[in-house]
PDB file of N, CA and C in Angstrom:
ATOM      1  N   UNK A   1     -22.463  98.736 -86.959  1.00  0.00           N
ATOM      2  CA  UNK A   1     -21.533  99.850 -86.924  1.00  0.00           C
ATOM      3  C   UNK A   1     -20.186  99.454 -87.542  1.00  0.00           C
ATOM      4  N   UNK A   2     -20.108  97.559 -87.100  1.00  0.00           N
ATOM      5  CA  UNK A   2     -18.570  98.185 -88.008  1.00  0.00           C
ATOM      6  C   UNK A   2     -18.812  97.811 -89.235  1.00  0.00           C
ATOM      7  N   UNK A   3     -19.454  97.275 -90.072  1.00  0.00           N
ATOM      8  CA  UNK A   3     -20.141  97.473 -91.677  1.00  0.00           C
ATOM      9  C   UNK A   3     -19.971  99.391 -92.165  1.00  0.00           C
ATOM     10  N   UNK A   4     -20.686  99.850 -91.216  1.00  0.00           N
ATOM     11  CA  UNK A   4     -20.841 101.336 -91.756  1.00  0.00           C
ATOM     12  C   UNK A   4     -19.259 101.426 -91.412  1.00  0.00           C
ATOM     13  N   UNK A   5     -18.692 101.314 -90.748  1.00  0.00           N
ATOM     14  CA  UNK A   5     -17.490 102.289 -90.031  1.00  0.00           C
ATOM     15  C   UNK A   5     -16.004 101.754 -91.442  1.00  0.00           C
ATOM     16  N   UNK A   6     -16.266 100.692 -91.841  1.00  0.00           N
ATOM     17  CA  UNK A   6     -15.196 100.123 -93.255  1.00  0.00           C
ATOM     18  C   UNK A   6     -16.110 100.891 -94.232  1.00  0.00           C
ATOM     19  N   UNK A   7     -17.131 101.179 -94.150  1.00  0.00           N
ATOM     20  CA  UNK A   7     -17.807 101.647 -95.386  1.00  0.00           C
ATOM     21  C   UNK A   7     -17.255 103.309 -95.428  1.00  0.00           C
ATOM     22  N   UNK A   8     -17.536 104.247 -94.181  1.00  0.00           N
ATOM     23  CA  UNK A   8     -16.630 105.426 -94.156  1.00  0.00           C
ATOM     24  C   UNK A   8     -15.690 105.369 -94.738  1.00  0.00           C
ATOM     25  N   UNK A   9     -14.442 104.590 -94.299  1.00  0.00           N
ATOM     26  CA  UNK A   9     -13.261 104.791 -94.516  1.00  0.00           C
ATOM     27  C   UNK A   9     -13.184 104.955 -95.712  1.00  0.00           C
ATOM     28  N   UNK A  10     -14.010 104.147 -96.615  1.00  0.00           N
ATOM     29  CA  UNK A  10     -14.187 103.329 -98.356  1.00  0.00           C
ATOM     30  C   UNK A  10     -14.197 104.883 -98.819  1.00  0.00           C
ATOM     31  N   UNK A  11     -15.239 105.351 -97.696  1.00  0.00           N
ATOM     32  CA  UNK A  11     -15.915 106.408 -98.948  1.00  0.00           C
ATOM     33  C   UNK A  11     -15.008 108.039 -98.698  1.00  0.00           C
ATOM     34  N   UNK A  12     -14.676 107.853 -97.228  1.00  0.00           N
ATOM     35  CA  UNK A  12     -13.334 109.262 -97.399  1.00  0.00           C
ATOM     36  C   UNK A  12     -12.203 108.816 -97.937  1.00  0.00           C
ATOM     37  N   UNK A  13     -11.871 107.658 -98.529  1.00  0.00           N
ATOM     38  CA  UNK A  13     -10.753 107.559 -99.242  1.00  0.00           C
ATOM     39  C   UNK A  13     -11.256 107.914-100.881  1.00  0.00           C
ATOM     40  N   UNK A  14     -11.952 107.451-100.841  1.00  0.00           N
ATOM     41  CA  UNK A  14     -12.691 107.282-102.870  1.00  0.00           C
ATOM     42  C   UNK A  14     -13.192 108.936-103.120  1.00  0.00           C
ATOM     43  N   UNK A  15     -13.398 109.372-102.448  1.00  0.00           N
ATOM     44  CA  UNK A  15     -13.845 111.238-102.237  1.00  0.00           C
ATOM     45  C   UNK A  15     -12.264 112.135-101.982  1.00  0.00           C
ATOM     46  N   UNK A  16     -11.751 111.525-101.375  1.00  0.00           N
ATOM     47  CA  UNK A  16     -10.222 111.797-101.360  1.00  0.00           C
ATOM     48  C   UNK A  16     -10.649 113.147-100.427  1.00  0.00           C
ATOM     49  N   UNK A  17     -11.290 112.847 -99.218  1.00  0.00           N
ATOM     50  CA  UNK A  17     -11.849 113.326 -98.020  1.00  0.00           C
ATOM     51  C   UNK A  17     -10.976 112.990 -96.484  1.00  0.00           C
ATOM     52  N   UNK A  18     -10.036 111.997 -97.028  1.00  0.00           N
ATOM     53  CA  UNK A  18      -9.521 111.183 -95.523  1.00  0.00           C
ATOM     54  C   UNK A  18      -8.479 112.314 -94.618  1.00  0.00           C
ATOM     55  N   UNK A  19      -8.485 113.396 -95.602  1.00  0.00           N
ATOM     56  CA  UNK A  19      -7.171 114.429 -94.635  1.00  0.00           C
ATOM     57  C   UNK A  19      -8.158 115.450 -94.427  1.00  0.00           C
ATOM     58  N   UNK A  20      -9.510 115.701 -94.438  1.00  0.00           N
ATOM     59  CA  UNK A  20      -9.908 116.836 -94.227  1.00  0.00           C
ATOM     60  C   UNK A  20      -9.882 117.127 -92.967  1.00  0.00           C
ATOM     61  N   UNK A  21      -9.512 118.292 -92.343  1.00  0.00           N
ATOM     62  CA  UNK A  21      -9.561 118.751 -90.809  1.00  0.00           C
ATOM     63  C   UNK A  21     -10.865 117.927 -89.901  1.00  0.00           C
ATOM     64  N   UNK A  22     -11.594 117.894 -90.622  1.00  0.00           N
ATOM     65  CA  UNK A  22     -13.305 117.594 -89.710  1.00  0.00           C
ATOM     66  C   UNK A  22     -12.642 116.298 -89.802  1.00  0.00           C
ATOM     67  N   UNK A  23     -12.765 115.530 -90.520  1.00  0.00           N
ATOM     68  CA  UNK A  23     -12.903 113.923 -90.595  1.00  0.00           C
ATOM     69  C   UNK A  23     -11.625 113.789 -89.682  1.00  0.00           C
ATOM     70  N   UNK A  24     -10.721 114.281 -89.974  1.00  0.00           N
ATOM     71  CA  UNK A  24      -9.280 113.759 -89.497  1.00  0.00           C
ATOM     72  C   UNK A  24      -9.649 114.097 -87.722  1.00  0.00           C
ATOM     73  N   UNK A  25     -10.484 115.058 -87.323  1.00  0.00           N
ATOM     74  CA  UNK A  25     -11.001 115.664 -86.080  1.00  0.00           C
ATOM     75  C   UNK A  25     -12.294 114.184 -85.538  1.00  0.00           C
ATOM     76  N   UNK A  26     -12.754 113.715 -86.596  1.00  0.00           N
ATOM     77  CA  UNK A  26     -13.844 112.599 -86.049  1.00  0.00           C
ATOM     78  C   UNK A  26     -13.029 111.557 -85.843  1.00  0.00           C
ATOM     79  N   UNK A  27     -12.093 111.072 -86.710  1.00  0.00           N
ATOM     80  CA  UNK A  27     -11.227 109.887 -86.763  1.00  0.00           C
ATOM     81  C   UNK A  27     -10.467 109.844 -85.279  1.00  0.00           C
ATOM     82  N   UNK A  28      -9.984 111.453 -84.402  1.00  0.00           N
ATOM     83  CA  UNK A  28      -9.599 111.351 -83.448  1.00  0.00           C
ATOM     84  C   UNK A  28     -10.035 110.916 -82.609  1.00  0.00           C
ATOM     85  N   UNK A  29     -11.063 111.124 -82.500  1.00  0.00           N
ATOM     86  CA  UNK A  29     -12.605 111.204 -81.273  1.00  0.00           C
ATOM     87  C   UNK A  29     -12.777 109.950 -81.650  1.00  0.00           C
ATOM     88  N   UNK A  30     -12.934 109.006 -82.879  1.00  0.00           N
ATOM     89  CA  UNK A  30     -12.800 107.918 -82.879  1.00  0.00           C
ATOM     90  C   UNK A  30     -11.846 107.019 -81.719  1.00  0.00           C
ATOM     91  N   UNK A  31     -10.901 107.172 -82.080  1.00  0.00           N
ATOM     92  CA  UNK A  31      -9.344 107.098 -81.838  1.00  0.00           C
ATOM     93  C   UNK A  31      -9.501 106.994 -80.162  1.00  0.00           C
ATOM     94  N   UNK A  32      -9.868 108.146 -79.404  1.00  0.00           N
ATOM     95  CA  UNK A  32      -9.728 108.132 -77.853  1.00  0.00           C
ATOM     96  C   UNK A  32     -10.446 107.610 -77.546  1.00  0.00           C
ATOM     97  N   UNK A  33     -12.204 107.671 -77.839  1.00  0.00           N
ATOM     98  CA  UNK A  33     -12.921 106.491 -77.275  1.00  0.00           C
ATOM     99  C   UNK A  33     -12.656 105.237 -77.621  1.00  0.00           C
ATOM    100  N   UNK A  34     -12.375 104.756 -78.433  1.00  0.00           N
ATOM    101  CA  UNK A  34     -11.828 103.070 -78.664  1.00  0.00           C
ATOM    102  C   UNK A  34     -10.930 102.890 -77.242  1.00  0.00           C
ATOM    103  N   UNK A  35      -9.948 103.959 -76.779  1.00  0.00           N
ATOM    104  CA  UNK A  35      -9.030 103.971 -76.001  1.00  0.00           C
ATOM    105  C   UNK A  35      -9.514 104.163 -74.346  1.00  0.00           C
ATOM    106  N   UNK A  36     -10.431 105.026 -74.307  1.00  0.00           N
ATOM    107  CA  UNK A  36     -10.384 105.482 -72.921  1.00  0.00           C
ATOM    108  C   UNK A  36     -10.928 104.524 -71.920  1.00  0.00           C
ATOM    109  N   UNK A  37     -10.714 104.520 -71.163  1.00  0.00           N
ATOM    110  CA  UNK A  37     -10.643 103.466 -69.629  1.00  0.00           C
ATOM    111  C   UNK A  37     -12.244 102.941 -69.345  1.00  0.00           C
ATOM    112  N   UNK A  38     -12.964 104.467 -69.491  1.00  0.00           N
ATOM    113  CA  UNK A  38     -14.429 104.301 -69.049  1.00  0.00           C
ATOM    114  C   UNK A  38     -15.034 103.706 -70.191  1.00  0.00           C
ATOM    115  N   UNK A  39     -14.711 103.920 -71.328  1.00  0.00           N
ATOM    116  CA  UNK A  39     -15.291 103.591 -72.730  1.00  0.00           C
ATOM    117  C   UNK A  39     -15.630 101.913 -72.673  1.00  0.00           C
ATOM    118  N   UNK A  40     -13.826 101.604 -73.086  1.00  0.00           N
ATOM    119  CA  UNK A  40     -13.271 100.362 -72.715  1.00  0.00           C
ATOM    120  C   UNK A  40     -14.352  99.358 -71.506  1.00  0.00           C
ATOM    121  N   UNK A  41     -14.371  99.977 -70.508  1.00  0.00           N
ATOM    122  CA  UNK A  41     -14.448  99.280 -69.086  1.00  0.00           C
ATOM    123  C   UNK A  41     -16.352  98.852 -69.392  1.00  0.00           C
ATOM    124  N   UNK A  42     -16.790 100.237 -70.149  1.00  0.00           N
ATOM    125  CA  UNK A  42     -18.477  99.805 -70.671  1.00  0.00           C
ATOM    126  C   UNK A  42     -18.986  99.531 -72.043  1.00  0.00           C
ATOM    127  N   UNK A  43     -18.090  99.001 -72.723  1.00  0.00           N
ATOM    128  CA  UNK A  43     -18.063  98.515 -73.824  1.00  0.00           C
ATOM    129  C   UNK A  43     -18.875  99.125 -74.618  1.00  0.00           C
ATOM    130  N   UNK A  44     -18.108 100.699 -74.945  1.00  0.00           N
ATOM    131  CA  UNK A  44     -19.062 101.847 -75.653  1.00  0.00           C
ATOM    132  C   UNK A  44     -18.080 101.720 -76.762  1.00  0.00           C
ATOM    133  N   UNK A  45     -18.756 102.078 -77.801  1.00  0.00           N
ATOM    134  CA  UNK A  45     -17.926 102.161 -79.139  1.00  0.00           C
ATOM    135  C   UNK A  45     -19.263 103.267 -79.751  1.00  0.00           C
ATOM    136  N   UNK A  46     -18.307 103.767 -80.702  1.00  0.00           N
ATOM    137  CA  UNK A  46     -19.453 104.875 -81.922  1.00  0.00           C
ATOM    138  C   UNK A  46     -20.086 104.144 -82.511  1.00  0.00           C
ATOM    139  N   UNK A  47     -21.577 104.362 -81.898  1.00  0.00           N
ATOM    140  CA  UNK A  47     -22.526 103.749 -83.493  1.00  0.00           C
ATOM    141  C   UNK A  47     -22.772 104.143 -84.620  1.00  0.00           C
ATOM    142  N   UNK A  48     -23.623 103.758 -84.913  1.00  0.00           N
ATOM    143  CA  UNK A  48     -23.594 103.683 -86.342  1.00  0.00           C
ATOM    144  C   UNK A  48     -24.058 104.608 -86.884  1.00  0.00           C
ATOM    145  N   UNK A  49     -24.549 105.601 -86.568  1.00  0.00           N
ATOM    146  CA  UNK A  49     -24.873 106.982 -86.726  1.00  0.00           C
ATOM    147  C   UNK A  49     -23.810 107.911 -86.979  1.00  0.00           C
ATOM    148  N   UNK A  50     -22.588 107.392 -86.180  1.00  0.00           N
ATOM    149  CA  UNK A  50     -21.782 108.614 -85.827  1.00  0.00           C
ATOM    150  C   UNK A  50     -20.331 108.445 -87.488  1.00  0.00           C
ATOM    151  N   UNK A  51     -20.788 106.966 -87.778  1.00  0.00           N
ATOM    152  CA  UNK A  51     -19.719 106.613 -89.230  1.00  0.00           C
ATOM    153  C   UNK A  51     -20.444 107.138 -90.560  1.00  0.00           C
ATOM    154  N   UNK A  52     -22.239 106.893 -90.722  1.00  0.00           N
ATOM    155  CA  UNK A  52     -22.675 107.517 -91.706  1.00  0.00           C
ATOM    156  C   UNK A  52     -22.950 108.597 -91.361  1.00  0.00           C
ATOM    157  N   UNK A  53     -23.121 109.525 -90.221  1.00  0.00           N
ATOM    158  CA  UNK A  53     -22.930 110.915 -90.304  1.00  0.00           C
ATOM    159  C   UNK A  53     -21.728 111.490 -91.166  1.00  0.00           C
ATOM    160  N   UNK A  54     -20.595 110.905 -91.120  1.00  0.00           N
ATOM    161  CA  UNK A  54     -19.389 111.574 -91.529  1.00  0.00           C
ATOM    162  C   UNK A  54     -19.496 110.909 -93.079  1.00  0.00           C
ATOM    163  N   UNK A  55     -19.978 109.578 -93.145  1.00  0.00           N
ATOM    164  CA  UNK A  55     -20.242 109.303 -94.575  1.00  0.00           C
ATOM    165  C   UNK A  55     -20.814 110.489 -95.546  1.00  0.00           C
ATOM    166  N   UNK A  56     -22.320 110.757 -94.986  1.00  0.00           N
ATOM    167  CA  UNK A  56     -22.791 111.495 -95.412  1.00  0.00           C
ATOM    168  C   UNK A  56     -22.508 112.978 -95.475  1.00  0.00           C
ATOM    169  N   UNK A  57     -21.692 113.550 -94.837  1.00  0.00           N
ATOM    170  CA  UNK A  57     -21.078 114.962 -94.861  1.00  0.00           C
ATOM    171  C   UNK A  57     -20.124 114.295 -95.901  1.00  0.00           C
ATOM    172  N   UNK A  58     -18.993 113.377 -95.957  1.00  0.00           N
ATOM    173  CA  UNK A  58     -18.019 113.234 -96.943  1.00  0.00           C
ATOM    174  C   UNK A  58     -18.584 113.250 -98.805  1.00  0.00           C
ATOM    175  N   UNK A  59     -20.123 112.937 -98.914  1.00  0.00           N
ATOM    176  CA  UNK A  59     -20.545 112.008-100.049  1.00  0.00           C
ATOM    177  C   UNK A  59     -21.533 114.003-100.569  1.00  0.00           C
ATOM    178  N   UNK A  60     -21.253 114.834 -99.514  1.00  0.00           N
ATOM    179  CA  UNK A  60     -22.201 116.382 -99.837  1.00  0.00           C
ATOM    180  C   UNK A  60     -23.717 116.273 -99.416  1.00  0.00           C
ATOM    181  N   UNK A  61     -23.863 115.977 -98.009  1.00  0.00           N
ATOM    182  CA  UNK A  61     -25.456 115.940 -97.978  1.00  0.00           C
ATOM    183  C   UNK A  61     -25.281 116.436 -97.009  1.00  0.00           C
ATOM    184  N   UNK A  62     -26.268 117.660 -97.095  1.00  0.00           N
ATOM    185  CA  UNK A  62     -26.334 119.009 -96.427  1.00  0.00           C
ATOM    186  C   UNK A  62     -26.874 117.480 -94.359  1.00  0.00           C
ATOM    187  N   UNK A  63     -26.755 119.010 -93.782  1.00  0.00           N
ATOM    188  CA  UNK A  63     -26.445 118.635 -92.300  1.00  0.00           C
ATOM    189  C   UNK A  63     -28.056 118.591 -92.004  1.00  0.00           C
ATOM    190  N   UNK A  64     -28.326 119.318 -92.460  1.00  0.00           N
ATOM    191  CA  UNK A  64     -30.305 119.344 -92.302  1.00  0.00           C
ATOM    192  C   UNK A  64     -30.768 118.276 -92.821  1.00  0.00           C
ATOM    193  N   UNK A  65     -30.432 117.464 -93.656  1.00  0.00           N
ATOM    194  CA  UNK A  65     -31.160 116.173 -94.420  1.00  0.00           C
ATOM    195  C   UNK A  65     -30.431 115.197 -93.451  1.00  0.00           C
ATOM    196  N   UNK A  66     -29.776 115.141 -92.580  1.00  0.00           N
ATOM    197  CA  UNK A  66     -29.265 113.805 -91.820  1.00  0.00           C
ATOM    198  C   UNK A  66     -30.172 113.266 -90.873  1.00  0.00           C
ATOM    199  N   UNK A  67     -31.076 114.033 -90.209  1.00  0.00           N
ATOM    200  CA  UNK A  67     -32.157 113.252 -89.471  1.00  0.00           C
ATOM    201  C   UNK A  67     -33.100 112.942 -90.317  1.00  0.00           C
ATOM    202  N   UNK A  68     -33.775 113.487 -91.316  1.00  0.00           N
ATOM    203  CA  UNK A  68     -34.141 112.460 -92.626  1.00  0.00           C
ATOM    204  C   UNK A  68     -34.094 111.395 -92.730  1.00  0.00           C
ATOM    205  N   UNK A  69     -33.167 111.200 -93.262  1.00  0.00           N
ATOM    206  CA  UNK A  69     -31.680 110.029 -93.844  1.00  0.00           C
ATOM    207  C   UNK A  69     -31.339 108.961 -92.674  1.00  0.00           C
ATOM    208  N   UNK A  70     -31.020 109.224 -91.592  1.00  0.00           N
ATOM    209  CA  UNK A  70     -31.153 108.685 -90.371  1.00  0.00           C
ATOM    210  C   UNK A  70     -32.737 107.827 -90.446  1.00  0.00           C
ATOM    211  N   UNK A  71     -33.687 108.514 -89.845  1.00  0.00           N
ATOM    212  CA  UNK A  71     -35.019 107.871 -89.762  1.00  0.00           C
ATOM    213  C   UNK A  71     -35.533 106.748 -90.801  1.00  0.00           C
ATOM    214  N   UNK A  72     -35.245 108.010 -92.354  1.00  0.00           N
ATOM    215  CA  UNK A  72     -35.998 106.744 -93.404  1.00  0.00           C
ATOM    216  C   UNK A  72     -35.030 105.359 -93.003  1.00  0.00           C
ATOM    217  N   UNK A  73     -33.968 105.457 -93.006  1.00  0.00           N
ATOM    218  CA  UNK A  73     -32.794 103.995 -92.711  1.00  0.00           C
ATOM    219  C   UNK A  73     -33.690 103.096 -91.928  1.00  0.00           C
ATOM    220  N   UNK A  74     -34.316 103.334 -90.780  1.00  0.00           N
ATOM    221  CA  UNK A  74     -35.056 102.423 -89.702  1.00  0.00           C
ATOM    222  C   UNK A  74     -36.125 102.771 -89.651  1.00  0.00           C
ATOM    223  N   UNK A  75     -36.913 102.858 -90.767  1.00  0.00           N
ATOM    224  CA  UNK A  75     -38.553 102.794 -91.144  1.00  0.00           C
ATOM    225  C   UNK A  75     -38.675 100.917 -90.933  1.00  0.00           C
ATOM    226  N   UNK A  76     -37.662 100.567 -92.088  1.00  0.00           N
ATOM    227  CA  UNK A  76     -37.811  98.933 -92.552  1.00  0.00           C
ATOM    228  C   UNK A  76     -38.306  98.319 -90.865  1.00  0.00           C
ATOM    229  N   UNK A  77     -37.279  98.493 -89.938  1.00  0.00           N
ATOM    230  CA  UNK A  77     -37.338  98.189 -88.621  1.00  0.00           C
ATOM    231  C   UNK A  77     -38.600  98.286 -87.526  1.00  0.00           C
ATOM    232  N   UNK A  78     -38.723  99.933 -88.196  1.00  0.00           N
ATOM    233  CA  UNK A  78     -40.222 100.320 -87.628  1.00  0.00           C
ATOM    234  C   UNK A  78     -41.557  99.540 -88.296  1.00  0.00           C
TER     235      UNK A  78
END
């Protein structure tokens, strides 16, 4: 996750995506869970789903192809 999560940033900056309402709205939600007490206390952080989700909305890939895209990723695994 944090490979994907520098890779986001890479790619809403290079798309010139980093001020859009949504992202700037995920970056928050980012932002409070890094922060919040319970988060913190169970050592929850956003995986890695939740940085190439926004990758992939930033890069134009429709919302229906993300469980796709998701799965084929961890075929190799499977």
């Amino acid at each position: 996750a944090k490979v994907m999560r520098e890779t986001c940033y890479e790619v809403l900056e290079a798309v010139g995506k980093k001020d859009d309402p949504l992202f700037k709205l995920a970056m928050e939600l980012e932002r409070i869970a890094l922060q919040d007490p319970y988060f913190v206390e169970k050592k929850l952080y956003p995986n890695v789903d939740f940085y190439s989700g926004i990758t992939l909305s930033a890069i134009g890939i429709p919302t229906n192809m993300f469980t796709v895209i998701f799965a084929l990723a961890r075929t190799v695994g499977w």
